[in-house]
N, C-alpha and C. Protein backbone atom coordinates (compact mmCIF):
# COMPACT_ATOMS: atom_id res chain seq x y z
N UNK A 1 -15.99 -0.48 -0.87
CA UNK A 1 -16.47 0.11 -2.10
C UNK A 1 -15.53 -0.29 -3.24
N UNK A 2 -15.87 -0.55 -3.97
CA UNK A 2 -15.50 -0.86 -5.59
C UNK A 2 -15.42 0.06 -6.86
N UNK A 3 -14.42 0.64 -7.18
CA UNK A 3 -14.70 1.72 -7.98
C UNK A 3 -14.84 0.83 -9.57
N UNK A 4 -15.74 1.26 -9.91
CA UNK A 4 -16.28 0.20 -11.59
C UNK A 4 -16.53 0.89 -12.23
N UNK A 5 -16.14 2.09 -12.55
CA UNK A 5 -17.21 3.38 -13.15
C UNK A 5 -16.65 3.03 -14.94
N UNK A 6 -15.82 2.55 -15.36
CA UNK A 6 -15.31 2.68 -16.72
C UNK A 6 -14.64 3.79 -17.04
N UNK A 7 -15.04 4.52 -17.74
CA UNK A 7 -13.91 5.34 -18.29
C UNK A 7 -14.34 6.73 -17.59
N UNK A 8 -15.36 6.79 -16.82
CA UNK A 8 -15.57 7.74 -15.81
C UNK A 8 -14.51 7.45 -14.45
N UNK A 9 -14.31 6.97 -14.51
CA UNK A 9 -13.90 6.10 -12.76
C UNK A 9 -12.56 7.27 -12.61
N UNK A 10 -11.65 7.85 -13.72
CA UNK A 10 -10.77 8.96 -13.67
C UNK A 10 -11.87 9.99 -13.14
N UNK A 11 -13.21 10.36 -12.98
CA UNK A 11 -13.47 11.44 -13.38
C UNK A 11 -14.29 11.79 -11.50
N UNK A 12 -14.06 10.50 -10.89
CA UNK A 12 -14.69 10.63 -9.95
C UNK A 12 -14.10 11.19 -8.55
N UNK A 13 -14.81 11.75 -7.97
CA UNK A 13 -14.53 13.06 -7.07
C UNK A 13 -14.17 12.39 -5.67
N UNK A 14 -13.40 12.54 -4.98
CA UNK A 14 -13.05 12.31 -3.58
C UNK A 14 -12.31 10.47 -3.53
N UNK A 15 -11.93 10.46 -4.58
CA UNK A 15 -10.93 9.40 -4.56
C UNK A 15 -9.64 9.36 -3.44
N UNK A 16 -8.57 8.87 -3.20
CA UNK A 16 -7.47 9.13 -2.47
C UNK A 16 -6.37 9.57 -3.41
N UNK A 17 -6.32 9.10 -4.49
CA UNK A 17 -5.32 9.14 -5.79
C UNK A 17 -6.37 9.42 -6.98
N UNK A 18 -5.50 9.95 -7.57
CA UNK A 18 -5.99 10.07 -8.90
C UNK A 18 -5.68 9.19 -9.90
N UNK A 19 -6.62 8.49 -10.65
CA UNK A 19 -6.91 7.57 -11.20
C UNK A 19 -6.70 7.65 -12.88
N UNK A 20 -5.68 7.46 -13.48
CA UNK A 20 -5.37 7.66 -15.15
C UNK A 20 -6.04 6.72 -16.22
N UNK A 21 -7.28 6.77 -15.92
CA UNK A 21 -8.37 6.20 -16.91
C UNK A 21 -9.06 7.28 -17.52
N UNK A 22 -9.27 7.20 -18.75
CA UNK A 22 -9.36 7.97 -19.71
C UNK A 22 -10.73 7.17 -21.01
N UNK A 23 -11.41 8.28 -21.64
CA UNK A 23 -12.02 7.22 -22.60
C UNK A 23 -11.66 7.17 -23.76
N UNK A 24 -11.32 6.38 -24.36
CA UNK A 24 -10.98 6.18 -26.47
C UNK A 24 -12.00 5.91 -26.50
N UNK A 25 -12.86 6.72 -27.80
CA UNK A 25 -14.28 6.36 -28.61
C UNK A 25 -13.31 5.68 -29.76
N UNK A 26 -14.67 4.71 -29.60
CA UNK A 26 -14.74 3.53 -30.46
C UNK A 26 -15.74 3.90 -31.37
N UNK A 27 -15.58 3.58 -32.55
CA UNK A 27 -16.76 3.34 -33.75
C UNK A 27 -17.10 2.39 -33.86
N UNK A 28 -18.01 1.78 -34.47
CA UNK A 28 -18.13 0.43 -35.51
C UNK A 28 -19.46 0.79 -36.28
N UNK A 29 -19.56 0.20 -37.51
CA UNK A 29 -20.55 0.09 -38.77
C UNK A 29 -20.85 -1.50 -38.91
N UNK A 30 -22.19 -1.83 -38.61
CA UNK A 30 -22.49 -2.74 -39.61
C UNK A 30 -23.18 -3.06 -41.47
N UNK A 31 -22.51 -3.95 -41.68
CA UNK A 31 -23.59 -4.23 -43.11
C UNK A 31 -24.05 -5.13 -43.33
N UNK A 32 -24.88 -5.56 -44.44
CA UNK A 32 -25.77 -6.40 -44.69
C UNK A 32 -25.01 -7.06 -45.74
N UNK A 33 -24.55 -8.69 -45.48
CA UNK A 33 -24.19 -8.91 -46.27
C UNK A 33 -25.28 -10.53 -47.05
N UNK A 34 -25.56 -10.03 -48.45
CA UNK A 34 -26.37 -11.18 -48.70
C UNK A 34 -25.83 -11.47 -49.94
N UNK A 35 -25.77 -12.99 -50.30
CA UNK A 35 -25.10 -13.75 -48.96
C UNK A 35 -24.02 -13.89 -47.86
N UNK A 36 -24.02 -14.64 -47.60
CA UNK A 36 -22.58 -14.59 -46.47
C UNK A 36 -21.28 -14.50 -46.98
N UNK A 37 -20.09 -13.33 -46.78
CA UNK A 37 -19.12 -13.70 -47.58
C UNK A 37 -18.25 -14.16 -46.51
N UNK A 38 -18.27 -14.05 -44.92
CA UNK A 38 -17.16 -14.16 -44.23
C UNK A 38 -18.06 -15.71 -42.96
N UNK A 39 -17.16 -16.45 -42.95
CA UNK A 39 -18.03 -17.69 -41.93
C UNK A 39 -16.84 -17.38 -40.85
N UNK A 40 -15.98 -16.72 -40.45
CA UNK A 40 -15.61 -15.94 -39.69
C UNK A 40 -14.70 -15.21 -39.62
N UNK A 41 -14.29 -14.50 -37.90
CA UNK A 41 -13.51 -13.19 -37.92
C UNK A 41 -12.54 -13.29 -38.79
N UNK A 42 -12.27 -11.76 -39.27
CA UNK A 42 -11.02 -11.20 -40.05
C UNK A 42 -10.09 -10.27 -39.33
N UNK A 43 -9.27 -10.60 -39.33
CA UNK A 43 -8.78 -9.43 -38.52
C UNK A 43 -7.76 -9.01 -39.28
N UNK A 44 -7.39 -7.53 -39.97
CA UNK A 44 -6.94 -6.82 -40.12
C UNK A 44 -5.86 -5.70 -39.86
N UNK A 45 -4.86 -5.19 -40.14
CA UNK A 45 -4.45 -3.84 -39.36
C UNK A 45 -5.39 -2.29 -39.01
N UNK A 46 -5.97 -2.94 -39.87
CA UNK A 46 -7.00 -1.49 -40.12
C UNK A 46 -8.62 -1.73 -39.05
N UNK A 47 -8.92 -3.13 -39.41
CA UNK A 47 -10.28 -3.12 -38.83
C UNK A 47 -10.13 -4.94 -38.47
N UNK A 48 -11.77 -4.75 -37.75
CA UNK A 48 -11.73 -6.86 -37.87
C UNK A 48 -13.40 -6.77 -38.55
N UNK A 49 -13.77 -7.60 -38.99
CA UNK A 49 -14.67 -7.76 -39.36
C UNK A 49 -15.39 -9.54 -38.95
N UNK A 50 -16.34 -9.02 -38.18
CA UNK A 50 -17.26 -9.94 -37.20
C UNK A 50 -18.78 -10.30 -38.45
N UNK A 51 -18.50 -11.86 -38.62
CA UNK A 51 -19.91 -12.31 -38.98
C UNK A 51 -20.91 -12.42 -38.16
N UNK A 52 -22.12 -11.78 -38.39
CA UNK A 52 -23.38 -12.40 -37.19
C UNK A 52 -23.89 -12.76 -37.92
N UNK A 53 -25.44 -13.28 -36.85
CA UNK A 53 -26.42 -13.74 -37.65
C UNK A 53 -27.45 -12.78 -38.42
N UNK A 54 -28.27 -12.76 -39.32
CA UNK A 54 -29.04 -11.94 -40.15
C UNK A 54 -28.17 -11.90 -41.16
N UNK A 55 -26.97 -12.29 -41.32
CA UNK A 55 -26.31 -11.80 -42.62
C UNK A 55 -25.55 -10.67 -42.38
N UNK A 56 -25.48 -10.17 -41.21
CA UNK A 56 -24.36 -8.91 -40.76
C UNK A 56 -23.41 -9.01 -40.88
N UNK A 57 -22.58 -8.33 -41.41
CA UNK A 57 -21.28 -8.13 -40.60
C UNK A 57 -21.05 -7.30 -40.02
N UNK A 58 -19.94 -6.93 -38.49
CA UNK A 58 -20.07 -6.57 -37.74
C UNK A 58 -18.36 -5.53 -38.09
N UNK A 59 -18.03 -4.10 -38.40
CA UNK A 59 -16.81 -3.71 -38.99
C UNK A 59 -16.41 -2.77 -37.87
N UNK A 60 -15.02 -3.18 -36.72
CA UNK A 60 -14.90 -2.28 -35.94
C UNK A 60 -13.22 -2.15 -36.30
N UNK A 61 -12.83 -1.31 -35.14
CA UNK A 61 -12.90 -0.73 -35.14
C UNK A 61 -12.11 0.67 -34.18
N UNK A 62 -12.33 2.12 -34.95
CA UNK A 62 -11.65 3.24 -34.25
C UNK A 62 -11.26 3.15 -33.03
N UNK A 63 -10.00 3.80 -32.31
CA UNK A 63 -9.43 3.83 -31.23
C UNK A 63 -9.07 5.50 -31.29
N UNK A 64 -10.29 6.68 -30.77
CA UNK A 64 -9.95 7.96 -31.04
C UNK A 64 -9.94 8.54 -29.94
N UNK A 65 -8.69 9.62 -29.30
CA UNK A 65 -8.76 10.51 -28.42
C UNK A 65 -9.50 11.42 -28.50
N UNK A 66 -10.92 11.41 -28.22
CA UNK A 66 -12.13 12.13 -28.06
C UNK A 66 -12.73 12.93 -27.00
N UNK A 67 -12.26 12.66 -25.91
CA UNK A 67 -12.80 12.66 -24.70
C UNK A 67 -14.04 12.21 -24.72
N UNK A 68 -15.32 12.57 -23.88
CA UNK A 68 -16.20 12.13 -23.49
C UNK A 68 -17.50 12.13 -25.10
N UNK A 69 -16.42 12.18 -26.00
CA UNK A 69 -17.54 12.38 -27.13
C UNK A 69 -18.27 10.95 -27.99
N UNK A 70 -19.19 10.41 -27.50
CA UNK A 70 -19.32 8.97 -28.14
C UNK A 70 -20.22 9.03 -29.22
N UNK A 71 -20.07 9.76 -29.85
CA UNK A 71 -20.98 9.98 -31.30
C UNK A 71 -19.78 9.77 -32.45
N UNK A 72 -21.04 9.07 -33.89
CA UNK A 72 -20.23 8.72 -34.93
C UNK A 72 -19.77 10.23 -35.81
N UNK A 73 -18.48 9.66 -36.78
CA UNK A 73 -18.35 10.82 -37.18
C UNK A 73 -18.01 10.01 -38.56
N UNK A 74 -18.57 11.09 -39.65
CA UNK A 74 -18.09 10.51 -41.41
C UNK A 74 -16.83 9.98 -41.38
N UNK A 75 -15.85 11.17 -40.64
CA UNK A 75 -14.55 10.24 -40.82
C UNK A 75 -13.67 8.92 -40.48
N UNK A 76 -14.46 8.38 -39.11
CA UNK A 76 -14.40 7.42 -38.25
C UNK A 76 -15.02 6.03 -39.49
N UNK A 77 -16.79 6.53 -39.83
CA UNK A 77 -16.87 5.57 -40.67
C UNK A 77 -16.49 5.26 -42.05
N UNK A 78 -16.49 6.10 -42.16
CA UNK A 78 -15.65 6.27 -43.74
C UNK A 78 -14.19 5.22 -43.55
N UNK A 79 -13.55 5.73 -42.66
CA UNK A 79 -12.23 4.66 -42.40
C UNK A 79 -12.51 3.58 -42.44
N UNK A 80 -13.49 3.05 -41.54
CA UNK A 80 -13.75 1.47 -41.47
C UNK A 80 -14.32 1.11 -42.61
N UNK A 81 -15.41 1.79 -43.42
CA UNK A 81 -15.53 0.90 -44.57
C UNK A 81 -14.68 0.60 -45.70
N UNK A 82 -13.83 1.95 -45.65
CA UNK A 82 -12.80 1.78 -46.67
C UNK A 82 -11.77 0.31 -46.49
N UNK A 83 -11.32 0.19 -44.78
CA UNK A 83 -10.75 -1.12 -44.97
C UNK A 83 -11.32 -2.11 -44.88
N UNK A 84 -12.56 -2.40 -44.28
CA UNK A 84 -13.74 -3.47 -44.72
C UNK A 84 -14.06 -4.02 -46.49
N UNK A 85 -14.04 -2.67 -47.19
CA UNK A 85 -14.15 -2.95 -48.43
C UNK A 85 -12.45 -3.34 -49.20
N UNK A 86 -11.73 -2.97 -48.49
CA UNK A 86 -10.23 -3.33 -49.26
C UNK A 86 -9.93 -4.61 -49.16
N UNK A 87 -10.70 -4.84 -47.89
CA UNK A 87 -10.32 -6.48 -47.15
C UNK A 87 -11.04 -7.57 -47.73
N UNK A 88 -12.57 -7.05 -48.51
CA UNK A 88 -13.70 -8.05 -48.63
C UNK A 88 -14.41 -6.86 -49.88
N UNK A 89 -13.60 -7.20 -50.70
CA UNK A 89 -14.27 -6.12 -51.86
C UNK A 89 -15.90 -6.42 -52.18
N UNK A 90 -16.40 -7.34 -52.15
CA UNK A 90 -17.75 -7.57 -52.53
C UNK A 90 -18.76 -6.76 -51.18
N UNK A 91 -18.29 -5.85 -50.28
CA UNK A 91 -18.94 -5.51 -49.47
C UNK A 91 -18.98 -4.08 -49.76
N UNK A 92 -18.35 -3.69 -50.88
CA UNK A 92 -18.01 -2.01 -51.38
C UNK A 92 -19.81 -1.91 -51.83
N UNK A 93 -20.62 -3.06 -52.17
CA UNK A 93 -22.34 -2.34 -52.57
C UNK A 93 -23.22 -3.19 -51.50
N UNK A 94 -22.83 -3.68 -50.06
CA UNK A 94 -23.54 -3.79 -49.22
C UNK A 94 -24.54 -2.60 -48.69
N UNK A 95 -25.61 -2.70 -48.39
CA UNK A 95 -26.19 -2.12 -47.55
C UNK A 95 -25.90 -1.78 -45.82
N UNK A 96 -25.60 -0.44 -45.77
CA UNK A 96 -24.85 -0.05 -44.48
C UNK A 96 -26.51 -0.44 -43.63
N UNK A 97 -25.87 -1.29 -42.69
CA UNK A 97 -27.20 -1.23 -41.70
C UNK A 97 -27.40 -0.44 -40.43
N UNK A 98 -26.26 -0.46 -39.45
CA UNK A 98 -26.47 0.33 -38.39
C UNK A 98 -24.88 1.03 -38.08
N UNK A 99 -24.53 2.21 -37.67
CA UNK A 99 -23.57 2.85 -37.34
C UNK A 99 -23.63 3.20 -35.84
N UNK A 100 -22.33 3.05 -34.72
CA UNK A 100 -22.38 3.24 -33.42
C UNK A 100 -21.42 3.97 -32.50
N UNK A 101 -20.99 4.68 -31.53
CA UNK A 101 -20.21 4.48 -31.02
C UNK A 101 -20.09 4.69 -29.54
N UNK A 102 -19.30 4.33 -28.80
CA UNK A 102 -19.30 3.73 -27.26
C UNK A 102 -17.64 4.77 -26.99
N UNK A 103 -17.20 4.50 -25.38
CA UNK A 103 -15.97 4.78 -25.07
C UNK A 103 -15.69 3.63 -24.18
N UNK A 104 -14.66 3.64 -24.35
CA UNK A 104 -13.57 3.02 -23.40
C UNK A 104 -12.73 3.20 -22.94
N UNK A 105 -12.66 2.11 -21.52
CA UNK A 105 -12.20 2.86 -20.27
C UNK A 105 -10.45 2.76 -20.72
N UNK A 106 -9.29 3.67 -20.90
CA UNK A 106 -8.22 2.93 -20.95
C UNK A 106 -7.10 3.72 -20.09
N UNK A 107 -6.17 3.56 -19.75
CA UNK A 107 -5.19 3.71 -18.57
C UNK A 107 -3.65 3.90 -19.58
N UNK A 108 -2.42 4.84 -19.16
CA UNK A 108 -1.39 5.08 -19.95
C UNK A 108 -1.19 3.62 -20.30
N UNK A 109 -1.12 2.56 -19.36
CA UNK A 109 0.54 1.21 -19.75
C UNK A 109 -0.62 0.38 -20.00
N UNK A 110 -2.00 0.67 -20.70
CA UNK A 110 -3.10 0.08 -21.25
C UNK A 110 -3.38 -1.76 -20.60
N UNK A 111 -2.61 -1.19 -19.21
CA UNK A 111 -3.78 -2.82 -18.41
C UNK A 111 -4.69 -1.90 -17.15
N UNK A 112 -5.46 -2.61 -17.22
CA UNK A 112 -6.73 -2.36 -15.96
C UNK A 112 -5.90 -2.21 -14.67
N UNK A 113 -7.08 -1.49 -13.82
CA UNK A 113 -6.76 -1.02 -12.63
C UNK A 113 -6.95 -1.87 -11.48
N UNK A 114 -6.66 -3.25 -11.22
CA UNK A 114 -7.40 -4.18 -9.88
C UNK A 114 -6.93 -4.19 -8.52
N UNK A 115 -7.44 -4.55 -8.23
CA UNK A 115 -6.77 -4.69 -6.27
C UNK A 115 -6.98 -3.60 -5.73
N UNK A 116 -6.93 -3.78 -4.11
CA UNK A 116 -7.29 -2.66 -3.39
C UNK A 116 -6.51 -1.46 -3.82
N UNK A 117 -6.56 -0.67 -2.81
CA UNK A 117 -6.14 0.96 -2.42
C UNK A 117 -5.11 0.33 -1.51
N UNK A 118 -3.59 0.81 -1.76
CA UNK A 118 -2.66 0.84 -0.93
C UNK A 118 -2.78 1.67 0.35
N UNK A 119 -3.46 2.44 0.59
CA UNK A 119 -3.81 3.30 1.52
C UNK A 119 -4.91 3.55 2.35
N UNK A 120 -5.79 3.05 1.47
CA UNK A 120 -7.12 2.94 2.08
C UNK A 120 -8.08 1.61 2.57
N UNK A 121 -8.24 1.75 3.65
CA UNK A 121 -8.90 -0.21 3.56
C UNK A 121 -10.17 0.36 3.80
N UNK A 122 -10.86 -1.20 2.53
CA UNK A 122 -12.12 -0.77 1.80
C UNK A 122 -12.30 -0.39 0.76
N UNK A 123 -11.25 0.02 0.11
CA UNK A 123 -11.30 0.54 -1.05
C UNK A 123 -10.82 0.02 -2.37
N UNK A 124 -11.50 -0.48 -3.24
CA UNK A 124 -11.02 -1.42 -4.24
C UNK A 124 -11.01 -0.99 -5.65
N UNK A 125 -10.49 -1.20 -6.44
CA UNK A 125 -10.41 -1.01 -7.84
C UNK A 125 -10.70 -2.31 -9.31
N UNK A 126 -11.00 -1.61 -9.92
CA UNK A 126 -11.90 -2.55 -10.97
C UNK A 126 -12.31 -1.85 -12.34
N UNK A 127 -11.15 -1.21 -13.00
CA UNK A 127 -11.63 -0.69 -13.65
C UNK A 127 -10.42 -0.09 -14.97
N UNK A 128 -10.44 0.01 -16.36
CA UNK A 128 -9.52 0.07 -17.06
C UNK A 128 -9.23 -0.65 -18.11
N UNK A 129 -9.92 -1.71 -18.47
CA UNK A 129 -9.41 -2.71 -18.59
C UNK A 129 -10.22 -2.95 -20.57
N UNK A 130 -10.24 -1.65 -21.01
CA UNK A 130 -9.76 -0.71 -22.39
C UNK A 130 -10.88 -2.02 -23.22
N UNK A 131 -10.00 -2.65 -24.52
CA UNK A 131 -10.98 -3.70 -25.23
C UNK A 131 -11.61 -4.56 -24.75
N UNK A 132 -10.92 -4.98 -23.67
CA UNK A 132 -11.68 -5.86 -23.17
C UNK A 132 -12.14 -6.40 -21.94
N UNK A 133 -13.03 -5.18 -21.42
CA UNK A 133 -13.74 -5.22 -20.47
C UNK A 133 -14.88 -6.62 -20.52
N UNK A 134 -15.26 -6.76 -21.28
CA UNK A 134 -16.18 -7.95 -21.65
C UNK A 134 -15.79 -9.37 -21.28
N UNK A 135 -14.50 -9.48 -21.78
CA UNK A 135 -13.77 -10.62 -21.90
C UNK A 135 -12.82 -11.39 -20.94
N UNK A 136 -12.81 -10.08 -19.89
CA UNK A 136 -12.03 -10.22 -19.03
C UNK A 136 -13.36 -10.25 -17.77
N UNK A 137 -14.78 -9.79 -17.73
CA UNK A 137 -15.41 -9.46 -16.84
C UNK A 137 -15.19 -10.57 -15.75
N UNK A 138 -15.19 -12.13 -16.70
CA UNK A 138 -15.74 -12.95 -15.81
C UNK A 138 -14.54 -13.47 -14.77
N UNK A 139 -13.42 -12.99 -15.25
CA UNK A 139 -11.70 -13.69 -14.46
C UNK A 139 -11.77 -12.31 -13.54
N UNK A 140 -12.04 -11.12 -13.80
CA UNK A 140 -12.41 -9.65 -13.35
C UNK A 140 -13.19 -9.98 -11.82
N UNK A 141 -14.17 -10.34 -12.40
CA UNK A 141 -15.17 -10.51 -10.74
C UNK A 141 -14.51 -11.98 -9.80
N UNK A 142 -13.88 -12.90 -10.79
CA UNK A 142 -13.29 -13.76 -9.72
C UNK A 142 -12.48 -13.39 -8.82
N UNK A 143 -11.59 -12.50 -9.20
CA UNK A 143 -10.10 -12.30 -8.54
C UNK A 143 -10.68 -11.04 -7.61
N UNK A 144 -11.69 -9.98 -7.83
CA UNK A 144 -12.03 -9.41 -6.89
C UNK A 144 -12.62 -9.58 -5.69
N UNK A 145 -13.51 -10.96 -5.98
CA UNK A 145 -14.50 -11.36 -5.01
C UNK A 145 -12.96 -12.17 -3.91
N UNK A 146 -12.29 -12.68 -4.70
CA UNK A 146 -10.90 -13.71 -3.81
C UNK A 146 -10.44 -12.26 -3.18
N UNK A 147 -10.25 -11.45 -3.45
CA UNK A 147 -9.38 -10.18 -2.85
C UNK A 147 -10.24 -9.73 -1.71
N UNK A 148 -11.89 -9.25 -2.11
CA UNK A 148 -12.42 -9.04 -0.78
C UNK A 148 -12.75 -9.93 0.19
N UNK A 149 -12.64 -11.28 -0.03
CA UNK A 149 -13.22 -12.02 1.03
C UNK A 149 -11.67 -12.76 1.70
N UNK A 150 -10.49 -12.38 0.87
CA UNK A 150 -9.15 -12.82 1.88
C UNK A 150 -8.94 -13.77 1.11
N UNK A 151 -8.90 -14.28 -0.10
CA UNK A 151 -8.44 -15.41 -0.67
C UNK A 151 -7.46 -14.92 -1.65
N UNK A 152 -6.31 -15.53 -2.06
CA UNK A 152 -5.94 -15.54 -3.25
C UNK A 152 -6.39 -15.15 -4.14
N UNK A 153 -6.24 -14.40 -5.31
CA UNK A 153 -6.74 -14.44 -6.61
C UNK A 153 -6.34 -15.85 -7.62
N UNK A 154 -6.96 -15.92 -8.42
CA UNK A 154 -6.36 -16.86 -9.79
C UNK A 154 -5.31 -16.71 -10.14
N UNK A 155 -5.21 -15.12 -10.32
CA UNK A 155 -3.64 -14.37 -11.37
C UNK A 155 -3.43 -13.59 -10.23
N UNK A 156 -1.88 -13.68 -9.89
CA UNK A 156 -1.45 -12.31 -9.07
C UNK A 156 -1.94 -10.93 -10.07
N UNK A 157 -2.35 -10.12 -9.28
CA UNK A 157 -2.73 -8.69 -9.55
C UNK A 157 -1.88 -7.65 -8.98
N UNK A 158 -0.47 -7.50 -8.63
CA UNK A 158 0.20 -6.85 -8.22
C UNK A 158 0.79 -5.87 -10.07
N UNK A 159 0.46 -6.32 -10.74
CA UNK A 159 1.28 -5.37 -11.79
C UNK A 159 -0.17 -4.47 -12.15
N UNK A 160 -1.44 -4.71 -12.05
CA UNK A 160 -2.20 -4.46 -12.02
C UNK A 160 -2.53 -3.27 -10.70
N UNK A 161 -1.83 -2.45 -9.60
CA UNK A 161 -2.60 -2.74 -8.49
C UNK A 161 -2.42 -0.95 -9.06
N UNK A 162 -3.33 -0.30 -8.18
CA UNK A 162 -3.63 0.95 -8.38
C UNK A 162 -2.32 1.90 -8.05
N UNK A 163 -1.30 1.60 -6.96
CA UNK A 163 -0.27 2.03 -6.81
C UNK A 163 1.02 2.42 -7.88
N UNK A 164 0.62 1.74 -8.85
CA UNK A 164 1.87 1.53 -9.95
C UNK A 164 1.58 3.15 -10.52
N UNK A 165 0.89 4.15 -10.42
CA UNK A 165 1.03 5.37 -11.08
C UNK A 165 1.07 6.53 -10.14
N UNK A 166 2.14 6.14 -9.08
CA UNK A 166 2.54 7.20 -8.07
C UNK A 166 1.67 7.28 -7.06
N UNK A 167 2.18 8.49 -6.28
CA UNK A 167 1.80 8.74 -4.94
C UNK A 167 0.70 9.36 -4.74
N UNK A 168 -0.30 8.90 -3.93
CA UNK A 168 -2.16 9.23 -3.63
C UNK A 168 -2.00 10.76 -4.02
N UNK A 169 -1.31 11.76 -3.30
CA UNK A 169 -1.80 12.89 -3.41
C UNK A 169 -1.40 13.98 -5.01
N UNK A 170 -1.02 12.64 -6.03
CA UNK A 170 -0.59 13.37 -7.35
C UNK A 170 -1.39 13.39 -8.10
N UNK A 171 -2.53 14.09 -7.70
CA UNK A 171 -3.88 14.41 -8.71
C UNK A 171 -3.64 14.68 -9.83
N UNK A 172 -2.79 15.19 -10.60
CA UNK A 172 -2.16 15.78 -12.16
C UNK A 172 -2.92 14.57 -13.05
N UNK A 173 -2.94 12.95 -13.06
CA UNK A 173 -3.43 12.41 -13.94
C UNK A 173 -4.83 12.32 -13.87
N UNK A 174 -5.74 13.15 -13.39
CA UNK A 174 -7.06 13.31 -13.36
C UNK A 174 -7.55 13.69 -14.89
N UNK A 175 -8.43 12.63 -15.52
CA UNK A 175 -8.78 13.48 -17.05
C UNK A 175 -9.35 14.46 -16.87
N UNK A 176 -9.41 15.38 -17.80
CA UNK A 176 -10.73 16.37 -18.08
C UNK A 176 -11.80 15.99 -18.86
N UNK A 177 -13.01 15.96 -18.65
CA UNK A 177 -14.09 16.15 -19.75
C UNK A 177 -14.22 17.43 -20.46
């Protein structure tokens, strides 16, 4: 078994250890920008701002201790446009097009959770892995599939391995919803 749950995967019941994945809600706002002012990413201290196609731009974004709450809030967007517009002033009379928000999975020393269960055989981990779950999916399923079938991984996964946050029976880092 493979635990993949995301930012639930702390929340799941009859584990061996308790698992310190947690969710940060994320925001992001898009706008309409006509014409194009950015031909690409910006990245910011405050925000990055992603060109798509339609003339979007794409303004993310928040990193908030929410718990399980993935809804937008005025103040979340309000932040991002304010540094979207500080960054790219001609976007202060864009048309706001769509507002969103998601969680993510993230862990205290903010790297993912991989490799088996020190204790348990069968039992694997896959999960944590905060901004960029996306980006990492595809090196993610390589090194797991090498782990269950007895091969090497690509990247050692030992700083990664589920053991690094104490002993199975120290349930205390279990989140709450």
């Amino acid at each position: 078994m493979i635990v993949a749950a995301g930012c639930w995967s702390g929340q799941l019941a009859g584990l061996p250890r308790a698992l310190p994945v947690f969710p940060v809600r994320l925001q992001m706002v898009a706008v309409q920008s006509a014409p194009p002012v950015l031909g690409r990413v910006v990245q910011t201290l405050g925000c990055y701002l992603i060109p798509r196609s339609g003339q979007r731009i794409l303004v993310g974004a928040t990193a908030e201790q929410a718990g399980f709450h993935s809804h937008t809030t005025p103040r979340g967007i309000a932040f991002l446009l304010r540094e979207a517009v500080a960054t790219v002033p001609v976007l202060a009379g864009a048309p706001i097009a769509e507002v969103w928000a998601g969680l993510r999975p993230a862990t205290p020393d903010s790297l993912p959770i991989l490799g088996s269960d020190p204790e348990v055989d069968g039992l694997y981990y896959a999960t944590g892995h905060y901004r960029n779950g996306i980006l990492l999916a595809p090196i993610t399923a390589e090194a797991m599939a090498d782990v269950l079938t007895g091969r090497t991984p690509p990247v050692p996964l030992d700083a990664f391995g589920p053991g690094r946050f104490g002993p199975a029976d120290d349930r205390a880092g279990r989140a709450e919803g």
